[in-house]
N, C-alpha and C. Protein backbone atom coordinates (compact mmCIF):
# COMPACT_ATOMS: atom_id res chain seq x y z
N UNK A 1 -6.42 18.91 -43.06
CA UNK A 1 -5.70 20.00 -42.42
C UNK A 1 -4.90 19.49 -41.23
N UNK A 2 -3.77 20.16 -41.37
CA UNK A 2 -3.30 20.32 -39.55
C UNK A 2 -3.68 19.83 -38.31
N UNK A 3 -5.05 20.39 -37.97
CA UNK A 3 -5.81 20.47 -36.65
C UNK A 3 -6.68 18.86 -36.61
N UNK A 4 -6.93 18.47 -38.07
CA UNK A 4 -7.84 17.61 -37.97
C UNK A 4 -7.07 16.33 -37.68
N UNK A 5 -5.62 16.60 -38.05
CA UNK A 5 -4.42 15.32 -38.19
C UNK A 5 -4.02 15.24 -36.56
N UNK A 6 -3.82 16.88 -35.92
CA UNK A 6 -3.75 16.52 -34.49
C UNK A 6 -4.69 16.02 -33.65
N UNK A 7 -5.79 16.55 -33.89
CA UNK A 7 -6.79 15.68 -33.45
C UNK A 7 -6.99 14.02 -33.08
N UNK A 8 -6.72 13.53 -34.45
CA UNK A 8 -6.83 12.44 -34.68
C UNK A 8 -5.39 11.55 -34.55
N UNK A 9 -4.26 12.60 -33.82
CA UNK A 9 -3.36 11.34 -33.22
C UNK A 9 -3.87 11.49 -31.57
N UNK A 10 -4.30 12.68 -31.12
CA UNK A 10 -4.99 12.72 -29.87
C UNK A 10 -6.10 11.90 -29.32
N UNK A 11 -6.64 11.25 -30.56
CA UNK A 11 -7.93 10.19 -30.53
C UNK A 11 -7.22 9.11 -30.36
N UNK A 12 -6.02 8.78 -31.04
CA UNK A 12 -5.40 6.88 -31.43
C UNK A 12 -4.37 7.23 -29.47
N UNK A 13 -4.30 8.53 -29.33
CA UNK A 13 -3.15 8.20 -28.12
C UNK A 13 -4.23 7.72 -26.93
N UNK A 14 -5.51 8.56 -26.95
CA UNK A 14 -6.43 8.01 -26.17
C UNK A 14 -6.99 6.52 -25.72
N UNK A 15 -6.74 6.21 -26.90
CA UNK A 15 -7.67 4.67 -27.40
C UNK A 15 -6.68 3.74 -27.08
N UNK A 16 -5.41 4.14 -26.78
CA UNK A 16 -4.21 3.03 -26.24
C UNK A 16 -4.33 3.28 -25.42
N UNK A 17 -4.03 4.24 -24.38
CA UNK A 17 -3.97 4.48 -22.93
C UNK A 17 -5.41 3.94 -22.33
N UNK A 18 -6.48 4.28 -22.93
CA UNK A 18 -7.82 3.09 -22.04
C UNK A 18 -7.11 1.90 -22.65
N UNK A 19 -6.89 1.35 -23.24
CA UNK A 19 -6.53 0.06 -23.42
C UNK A 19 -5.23 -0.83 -22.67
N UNK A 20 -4.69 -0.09 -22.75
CA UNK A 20 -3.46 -0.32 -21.97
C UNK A 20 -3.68 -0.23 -20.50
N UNK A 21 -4.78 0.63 -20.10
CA UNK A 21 -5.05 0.85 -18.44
C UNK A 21 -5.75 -0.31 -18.17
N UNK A 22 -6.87 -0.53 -19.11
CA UNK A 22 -7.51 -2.20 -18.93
C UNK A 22 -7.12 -3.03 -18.66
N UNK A 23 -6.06 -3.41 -19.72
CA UNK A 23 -4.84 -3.59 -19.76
C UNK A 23 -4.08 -3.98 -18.13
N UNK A 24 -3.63 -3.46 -17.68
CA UNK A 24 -2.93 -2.57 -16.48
C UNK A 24 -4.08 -3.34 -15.28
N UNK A 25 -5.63 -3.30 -15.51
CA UNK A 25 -6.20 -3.21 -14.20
C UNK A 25 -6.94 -5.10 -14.47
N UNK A 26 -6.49 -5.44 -15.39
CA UNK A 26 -6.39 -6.89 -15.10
C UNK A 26 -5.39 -7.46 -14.49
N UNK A 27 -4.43 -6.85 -14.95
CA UNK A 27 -3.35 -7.93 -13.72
C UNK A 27 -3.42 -6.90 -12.01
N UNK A 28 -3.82 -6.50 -11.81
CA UNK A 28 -3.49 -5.74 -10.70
C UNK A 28 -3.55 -6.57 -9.46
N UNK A 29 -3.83 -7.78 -9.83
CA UNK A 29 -3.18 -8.81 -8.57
C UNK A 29 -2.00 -9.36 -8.64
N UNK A 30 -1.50 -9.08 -9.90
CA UNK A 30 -0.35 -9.63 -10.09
C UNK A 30 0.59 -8.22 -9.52
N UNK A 31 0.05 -7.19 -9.98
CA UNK A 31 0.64 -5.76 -9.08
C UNK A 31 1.31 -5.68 -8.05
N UNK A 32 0.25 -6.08 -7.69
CA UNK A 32 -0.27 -5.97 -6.15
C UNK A 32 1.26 -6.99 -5.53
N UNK A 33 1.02 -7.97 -6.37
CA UNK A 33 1.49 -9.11 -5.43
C UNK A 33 3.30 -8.98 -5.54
N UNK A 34 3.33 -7.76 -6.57
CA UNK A 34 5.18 -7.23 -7.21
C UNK A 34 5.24 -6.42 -6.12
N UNK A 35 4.30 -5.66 -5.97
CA UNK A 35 4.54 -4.37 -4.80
C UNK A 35 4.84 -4.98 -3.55
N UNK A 36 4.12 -6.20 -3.03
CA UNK A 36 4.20 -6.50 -1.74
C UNK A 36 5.94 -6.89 -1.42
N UNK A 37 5.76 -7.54 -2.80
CA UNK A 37 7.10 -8.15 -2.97
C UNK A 37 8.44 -7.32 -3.07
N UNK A 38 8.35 -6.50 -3.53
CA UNK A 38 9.46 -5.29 -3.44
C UNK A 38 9.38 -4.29 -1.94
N UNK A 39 7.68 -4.43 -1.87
CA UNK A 39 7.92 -3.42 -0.39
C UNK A 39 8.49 -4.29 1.03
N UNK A 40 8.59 -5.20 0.69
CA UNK A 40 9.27 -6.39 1.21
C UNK A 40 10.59 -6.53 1.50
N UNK A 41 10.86 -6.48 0.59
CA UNK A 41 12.52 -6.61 0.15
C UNK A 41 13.03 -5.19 0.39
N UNK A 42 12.58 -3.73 0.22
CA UNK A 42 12.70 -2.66 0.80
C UNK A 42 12.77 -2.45 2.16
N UNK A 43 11.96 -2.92 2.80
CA UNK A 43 11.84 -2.83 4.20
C UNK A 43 12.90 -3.47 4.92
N UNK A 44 13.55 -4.25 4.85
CA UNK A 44 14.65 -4.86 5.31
C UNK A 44 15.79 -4.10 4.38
N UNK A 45 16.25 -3.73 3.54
CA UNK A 45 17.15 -2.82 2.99
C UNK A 45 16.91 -1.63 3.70
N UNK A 46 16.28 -0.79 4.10
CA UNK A 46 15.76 0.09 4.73
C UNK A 46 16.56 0.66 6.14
N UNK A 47 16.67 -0.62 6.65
CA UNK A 47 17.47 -0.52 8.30
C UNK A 47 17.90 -2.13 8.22
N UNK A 48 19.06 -1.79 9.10
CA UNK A 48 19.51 -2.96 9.56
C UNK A 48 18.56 -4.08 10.12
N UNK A 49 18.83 -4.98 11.05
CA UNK A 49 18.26 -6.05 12.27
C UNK A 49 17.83 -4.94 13.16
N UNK A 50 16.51 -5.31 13.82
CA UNK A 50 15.60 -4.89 14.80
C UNK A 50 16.56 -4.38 15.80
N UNK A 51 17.18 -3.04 16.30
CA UNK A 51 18.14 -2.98 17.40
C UNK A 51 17.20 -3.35 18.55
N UNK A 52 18.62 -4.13 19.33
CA UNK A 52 18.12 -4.68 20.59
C UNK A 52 17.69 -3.56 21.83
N UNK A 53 18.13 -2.44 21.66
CA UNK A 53 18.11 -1.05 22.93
C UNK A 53 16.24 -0.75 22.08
N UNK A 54 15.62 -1.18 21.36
CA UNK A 54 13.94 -0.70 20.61
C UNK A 54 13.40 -1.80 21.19
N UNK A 55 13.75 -2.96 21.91
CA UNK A 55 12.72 -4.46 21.80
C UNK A 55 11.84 -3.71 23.32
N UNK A 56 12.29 -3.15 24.22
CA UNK A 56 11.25 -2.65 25.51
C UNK A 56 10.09 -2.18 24.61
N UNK A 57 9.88 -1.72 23.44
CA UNK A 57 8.82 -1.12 22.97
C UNK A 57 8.24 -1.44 21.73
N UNK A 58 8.65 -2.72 21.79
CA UNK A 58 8.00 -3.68 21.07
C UNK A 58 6.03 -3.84 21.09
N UNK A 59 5.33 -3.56 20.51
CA UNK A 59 4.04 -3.21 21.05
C UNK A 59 3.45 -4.74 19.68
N UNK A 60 2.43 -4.92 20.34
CA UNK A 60 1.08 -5.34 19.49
C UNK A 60 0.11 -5.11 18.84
N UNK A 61 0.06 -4.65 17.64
CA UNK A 61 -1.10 -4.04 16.91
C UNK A 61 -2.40 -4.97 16.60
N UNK A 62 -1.82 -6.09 16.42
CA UNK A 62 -3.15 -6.92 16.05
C UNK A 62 -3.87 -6.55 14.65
N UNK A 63 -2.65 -6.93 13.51
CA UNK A 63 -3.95 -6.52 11.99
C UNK A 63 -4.89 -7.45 12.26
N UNK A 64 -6.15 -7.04 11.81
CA UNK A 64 -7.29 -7.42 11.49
C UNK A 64 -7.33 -7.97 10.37
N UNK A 65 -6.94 -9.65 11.06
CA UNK A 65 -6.93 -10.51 9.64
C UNK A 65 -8.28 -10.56 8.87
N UNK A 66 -9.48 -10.26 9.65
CA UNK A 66 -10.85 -10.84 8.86
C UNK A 66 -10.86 -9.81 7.51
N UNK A 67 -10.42 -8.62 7.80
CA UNK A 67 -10.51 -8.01 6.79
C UNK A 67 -10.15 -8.54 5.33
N UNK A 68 -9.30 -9.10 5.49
CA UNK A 68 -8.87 -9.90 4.35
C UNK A 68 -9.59 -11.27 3.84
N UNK A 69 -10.40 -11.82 4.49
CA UNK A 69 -11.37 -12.96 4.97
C UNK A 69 -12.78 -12.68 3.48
N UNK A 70 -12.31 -12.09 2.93
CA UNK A 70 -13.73 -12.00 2.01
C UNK A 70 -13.83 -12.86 1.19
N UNK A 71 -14.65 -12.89 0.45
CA UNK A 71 -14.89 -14.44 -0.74
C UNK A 71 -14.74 -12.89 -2.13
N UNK A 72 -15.05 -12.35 -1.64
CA UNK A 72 -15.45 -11.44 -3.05
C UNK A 72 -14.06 -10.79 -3.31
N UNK A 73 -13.72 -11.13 -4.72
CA UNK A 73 -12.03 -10.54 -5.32
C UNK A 73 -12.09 -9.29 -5.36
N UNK A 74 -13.19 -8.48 -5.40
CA UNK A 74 -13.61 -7.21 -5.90
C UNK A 74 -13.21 -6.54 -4.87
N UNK A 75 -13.43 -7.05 -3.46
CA UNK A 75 -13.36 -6.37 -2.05
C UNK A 75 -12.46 -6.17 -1.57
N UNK A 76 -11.38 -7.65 -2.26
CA UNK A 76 -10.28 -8.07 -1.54
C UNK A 76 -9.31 -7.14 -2.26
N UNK A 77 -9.33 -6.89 -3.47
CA UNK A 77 -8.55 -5.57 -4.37
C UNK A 77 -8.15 -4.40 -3.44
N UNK A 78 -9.75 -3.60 -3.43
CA UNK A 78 -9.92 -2.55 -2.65
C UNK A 78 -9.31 -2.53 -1.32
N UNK A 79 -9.52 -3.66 -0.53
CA UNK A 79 -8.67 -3.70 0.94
C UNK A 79 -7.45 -3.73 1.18
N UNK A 80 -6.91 -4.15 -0.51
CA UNK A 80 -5.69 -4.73 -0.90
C UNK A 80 -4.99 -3.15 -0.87
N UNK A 81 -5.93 -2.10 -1.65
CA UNK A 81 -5.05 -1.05 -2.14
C UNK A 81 -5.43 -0.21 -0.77
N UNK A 82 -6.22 -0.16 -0.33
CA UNK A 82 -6.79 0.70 0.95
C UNK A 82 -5.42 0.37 2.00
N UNK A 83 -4.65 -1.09 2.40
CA UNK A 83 -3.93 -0.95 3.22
C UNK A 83 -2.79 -0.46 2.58
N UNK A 84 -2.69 -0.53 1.24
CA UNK A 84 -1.46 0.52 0.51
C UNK A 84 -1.48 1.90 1.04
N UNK A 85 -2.25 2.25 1.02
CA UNK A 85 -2.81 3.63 1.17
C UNK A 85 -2.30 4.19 2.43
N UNK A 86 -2.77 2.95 3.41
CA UNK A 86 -2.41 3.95 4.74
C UNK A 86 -1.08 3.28 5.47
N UNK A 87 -0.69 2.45 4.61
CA UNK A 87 1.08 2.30 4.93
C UNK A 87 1.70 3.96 3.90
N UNK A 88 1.44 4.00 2.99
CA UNK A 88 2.09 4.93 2.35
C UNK A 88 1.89 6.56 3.62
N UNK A 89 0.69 6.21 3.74
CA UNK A 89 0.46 7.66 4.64
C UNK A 89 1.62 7.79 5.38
N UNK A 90 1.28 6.82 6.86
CA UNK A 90 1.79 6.44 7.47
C UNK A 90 3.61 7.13 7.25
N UNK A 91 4.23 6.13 6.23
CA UNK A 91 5.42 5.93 5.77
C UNK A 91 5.91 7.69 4.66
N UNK A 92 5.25 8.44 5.27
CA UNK A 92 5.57 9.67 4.50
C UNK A 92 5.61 10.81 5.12
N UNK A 93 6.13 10.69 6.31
CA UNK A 93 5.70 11.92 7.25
C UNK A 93 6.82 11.83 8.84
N UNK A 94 7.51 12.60 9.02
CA UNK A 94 8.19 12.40 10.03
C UNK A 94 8.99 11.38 10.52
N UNK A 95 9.79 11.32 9.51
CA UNK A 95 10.87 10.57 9.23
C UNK A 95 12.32 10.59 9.44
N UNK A 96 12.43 11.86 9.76
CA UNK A 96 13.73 12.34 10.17
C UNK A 96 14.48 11.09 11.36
N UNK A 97 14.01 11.02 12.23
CA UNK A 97 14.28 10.01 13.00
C UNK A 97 14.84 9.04 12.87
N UNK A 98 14.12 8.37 12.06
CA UNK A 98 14.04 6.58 11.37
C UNK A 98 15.56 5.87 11.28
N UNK A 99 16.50 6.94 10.52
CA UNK A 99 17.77 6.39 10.15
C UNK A 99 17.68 5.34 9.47
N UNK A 100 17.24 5.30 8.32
CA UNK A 100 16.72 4.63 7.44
C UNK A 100 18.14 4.74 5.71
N UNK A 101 17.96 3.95 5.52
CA UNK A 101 17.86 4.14 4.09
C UNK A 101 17.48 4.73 3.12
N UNK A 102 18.10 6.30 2.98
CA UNK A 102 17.71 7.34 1.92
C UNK A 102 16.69 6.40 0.58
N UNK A 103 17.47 5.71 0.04
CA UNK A 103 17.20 5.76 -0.97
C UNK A 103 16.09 4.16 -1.16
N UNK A 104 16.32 3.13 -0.40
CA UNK A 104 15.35 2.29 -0.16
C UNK A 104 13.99 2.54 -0.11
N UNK A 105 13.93 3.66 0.98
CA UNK A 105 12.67 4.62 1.59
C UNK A 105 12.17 4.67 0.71
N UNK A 106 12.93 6.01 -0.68
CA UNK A 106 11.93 6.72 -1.67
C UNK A 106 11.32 5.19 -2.35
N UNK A 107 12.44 4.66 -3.08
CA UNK A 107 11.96 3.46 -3.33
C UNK A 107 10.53 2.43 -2.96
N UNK A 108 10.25 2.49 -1.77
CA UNK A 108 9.48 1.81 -0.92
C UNK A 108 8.18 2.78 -1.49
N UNK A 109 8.45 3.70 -1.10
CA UNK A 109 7.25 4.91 -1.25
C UNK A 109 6.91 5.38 -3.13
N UNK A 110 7.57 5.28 -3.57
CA UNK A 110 7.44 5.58 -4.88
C UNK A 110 6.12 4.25 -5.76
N UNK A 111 7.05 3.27 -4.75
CA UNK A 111 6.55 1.45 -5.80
C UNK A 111 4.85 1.63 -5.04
N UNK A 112 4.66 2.18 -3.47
CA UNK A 112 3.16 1.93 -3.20
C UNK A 112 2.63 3.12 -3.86
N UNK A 113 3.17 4.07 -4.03
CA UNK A 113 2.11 5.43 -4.78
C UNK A 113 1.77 5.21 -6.21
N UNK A 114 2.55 4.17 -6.57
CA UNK A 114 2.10 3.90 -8.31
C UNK A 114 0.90 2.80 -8.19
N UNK A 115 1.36 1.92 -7.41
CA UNK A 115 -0.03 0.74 -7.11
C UNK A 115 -1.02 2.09 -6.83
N UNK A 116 -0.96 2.94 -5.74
CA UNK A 116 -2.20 3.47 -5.37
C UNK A 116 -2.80 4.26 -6.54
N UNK A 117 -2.06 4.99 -7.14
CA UNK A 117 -2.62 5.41 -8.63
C UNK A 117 -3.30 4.76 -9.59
N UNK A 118 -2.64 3.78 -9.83
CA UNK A 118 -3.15 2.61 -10.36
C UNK A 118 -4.41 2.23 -10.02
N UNK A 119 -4.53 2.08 -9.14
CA UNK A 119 -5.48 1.15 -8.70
C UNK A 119 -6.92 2.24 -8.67
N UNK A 120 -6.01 3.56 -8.30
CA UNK A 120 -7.00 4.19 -8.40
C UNK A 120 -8.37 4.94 -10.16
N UNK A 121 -7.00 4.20 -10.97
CA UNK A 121 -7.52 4.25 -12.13
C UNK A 121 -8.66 3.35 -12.68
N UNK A 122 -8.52 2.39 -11.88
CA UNK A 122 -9.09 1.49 -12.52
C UNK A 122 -10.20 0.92 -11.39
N UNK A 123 -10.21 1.44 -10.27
CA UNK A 123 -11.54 1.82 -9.79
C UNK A 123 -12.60 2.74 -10.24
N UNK A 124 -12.21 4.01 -10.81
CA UNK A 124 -13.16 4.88 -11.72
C UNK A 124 -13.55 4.24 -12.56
N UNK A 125 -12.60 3.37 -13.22
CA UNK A 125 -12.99 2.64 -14.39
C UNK A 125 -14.06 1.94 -14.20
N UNK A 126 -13.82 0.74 -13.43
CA UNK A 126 -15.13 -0.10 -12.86
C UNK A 126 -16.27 0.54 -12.21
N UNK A 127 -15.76 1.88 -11.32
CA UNK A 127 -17.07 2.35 -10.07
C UNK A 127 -17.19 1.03 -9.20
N UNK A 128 -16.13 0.58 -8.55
CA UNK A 128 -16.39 -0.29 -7.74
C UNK A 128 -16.08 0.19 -6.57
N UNK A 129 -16.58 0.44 -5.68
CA UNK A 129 -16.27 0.90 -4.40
C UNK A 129 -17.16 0.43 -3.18
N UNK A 130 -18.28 -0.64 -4.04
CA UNK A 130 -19.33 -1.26 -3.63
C UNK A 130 -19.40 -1.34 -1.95
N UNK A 131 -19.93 -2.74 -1.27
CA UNK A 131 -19.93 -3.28 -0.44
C UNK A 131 -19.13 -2.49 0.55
N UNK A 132 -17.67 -2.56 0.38
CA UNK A 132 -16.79 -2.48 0.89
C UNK A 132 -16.41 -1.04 1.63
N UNK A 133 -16.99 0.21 1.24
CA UNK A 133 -17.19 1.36 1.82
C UNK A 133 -17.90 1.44 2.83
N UNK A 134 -18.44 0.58 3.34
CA UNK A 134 -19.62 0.60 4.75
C UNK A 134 -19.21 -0.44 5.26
N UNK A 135 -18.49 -1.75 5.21
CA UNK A 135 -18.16 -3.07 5.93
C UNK A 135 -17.12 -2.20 7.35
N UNK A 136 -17.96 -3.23 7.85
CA UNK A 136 -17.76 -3.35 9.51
C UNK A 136 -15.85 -3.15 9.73
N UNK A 137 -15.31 -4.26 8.33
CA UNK A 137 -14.15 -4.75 8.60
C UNK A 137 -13.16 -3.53 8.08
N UNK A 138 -13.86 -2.39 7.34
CA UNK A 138 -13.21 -1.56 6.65
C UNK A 138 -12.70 -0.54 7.75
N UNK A 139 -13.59 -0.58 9.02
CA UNK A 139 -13.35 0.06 10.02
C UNK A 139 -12.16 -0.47 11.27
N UNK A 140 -12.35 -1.78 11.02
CA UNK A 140 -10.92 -2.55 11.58
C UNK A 140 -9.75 -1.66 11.42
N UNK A 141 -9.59 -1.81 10.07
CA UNK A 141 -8.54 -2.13 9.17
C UNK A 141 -8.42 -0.20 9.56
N UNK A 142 -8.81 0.66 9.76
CA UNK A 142 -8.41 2.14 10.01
C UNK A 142 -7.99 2.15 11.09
N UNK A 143 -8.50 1.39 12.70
CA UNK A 143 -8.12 1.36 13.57
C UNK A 143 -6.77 1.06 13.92
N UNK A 144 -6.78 -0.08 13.02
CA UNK A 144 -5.41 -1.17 13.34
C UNK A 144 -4.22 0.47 12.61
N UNK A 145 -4.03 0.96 12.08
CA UNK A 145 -3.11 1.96 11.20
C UNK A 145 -3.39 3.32 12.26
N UNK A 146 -4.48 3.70 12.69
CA UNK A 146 -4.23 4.84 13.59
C UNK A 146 -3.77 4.48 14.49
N UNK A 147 -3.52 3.22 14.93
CA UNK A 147 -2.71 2.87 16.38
C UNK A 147 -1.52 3.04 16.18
N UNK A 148 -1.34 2.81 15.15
CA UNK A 148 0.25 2.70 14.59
C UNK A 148 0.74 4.08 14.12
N UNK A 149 -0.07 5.11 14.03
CA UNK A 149 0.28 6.58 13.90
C UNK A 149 0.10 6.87 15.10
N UNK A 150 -0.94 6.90 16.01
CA UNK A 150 -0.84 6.91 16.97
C UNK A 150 0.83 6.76 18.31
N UNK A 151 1.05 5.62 18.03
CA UNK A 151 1.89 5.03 18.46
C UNK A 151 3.36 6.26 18.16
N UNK A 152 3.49 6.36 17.17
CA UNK A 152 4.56 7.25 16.15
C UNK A 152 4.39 8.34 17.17
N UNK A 153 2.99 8.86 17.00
CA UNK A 153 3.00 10.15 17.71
C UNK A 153 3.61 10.65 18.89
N UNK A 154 2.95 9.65 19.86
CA UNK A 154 3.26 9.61 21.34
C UNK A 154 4.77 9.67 21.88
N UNK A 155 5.16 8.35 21.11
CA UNK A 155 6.55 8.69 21.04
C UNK A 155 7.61 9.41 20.20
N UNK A 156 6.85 10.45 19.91
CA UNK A 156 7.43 11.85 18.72
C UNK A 156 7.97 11.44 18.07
N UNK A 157 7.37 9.98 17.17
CA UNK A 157 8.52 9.32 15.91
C UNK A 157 10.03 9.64 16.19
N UNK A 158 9.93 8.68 17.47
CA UNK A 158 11.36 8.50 17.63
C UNK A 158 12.06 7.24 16.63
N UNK A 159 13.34 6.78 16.76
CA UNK A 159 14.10 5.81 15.98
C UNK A 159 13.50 4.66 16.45
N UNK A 160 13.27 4.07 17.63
CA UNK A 160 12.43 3.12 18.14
C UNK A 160 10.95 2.65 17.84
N UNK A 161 10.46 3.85 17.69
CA UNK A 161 8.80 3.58 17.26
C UNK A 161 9.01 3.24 16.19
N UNK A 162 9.73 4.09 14.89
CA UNK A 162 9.64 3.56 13.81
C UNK A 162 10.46 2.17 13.61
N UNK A 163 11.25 1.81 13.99
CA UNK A 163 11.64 0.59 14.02
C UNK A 163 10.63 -0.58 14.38
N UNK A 164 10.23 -0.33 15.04
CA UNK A 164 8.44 -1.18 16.15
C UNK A 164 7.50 -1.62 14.72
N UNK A 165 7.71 0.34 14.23
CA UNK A 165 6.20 -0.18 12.83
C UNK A 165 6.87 -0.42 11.97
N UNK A 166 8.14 -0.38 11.66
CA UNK A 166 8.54 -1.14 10.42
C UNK A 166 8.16 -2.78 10.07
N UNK A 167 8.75 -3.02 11.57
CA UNK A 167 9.01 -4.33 11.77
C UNK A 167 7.37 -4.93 11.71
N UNK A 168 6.45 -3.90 12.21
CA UNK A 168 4.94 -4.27 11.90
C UNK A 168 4.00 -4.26 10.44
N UNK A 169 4.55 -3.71 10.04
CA UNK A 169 4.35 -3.06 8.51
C UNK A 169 5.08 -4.48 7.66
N UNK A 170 5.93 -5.29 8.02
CA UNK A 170 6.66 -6.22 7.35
C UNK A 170 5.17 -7.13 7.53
N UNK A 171 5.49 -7.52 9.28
CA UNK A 171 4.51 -8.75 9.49
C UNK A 171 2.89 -8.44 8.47
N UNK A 172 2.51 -7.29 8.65
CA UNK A 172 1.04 -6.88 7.82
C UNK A 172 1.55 -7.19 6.34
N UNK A 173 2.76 -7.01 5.51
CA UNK A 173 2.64 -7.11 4.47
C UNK A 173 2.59 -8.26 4.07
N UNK A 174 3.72 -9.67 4.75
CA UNK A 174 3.38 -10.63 4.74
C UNK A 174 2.14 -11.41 4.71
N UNK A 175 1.42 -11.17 5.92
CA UNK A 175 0.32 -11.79 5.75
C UNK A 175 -0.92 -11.52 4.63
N UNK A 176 -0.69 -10.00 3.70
CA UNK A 176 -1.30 -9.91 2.87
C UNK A 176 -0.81 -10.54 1.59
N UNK A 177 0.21 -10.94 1.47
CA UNK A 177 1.42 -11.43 0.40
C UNK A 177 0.44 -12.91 0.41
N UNK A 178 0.13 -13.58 1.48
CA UNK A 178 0.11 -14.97 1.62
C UNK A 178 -1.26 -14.88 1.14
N UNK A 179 -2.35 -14.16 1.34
CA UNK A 179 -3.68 -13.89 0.83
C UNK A 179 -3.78 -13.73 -0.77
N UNK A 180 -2.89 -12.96 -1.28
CA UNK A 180 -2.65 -12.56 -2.60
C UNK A 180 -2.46 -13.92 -3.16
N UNK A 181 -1.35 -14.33 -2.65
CA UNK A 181 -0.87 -15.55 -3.48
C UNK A 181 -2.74 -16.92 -3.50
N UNK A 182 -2.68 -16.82 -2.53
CA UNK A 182 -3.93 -18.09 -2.89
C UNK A 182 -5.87 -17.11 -3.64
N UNK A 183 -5.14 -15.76 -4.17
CA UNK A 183 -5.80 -15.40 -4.74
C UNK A 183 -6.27 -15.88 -6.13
C-alpha cells in the first residue's frame, strides 16, 4: 500500500541523515578549523584597519589560554564549540553601531550558528558533555566573554568598543586556529 511505501522512504531518509550526521561529526575538527578560517577572513572584511580615533580604548581581555591546554580531544571539541557559542552571542546583538559590513556580518554569524548546530548534533549523539561541564577552566573561558559584553555595555556598543572586540575576537580566534591545527 501507499502508507507502507511512505513509511518506508521515511525509514531510508532517516538512516542517511544519522549517517551522514556521523558522518558530519567526524570531521568536526576539520569544521571547526573551516569556520575559524572563514570567521577569520570575515572579520577583517567586516571593517576596515583598526581606526586610529578607537586605539585610547584599546583594553586587555586576557583569553584564558589554559582552557584550551587539555590532552583530552573530547574537551577540546566542546571548548572549541562553547567559544563559538559565546562569540556568536556576543556578535548578535546591538550592532547598529559597529559600521560594519552588512553582509560579511550575516556571513560571519550564519558560518558560527551552523558549527554550533552541528556540533550540537553530535553531542546528543555521543552524550558527551563529560568532564568539561564542571572544569575550573570552563569558568575562565565565561569570564573572559562577559568582560567583553561587559565592556560593549558600558560603553553602549559604541563604534569603538566594537572595533576593540573585533579586533579581540580575531586575536581569540587565532589562537584557537593554532590549537586546532596541532590537533
Amino acid at each position: 500500500t501507499m502508507s507502507s511505501f511512505g513509511l518506508l522512504q521515511v525509514g531510508l531518509i532517516l538512516s542517511c541523515t544519522t549517517k551522514i550526521t556521523s558522518l558530519h561529526c567526524n570531521h568536526l575538527r576539520l569544521q571547526q578549523s573551516k569556520v575559524i578560517e572563514s570567521s577569520l577572513r570575515l572579520l577583517d572584511k567586516m571593517g576596515e584597519k583598526f581606526p586610529r580615533q578607537c586605539l585610547r580604548e584599546k583594553t586587555s581581555f586576557r583569553f584564558p589560554k589554559q582552557v584550551l591546554k587539555t590532552r583530552q580531544k573530547e574537551s577540546m571539541k566542546v571548548a572549541i564549540e562553547e567559544i563559538f557559542q559565546h562569540i556568536f552571542y556576543i556578535f548578535s546583538k546591538n550592532l547598529t553601531l559597529a559600521r560594519w559590513d552588512g553582509q560579511a556580518l550575516e556571513q560571519f554569524q550564519n558560518g558560527l550558528y551552523r558549527q554550533i548546530e552541528q556540533a550540537g548534533i553530535c553531542a546528543t549523539e555521543k552524550r558527551t558533555q563529560h568532564s568539561w561541564s564542571r572544569a575550573p577552566s570552563r569558568l575562565e573561558l565565561k569570564r573572559y566573554f562577559q568582560q567583553i559584553d561587559c565592556f560593549l555595555k558600558d560603553r553602549q556598543h559604541s563604534r569603538c568598543s566594537w572595533e576593540v572586540s573585533r579586533a579581540e575576537m580575531r586575536r581569540c580566534l587565532q589562537f584557537v586556529e593554532k590549537v586546532v591545527r596541532r590537533l
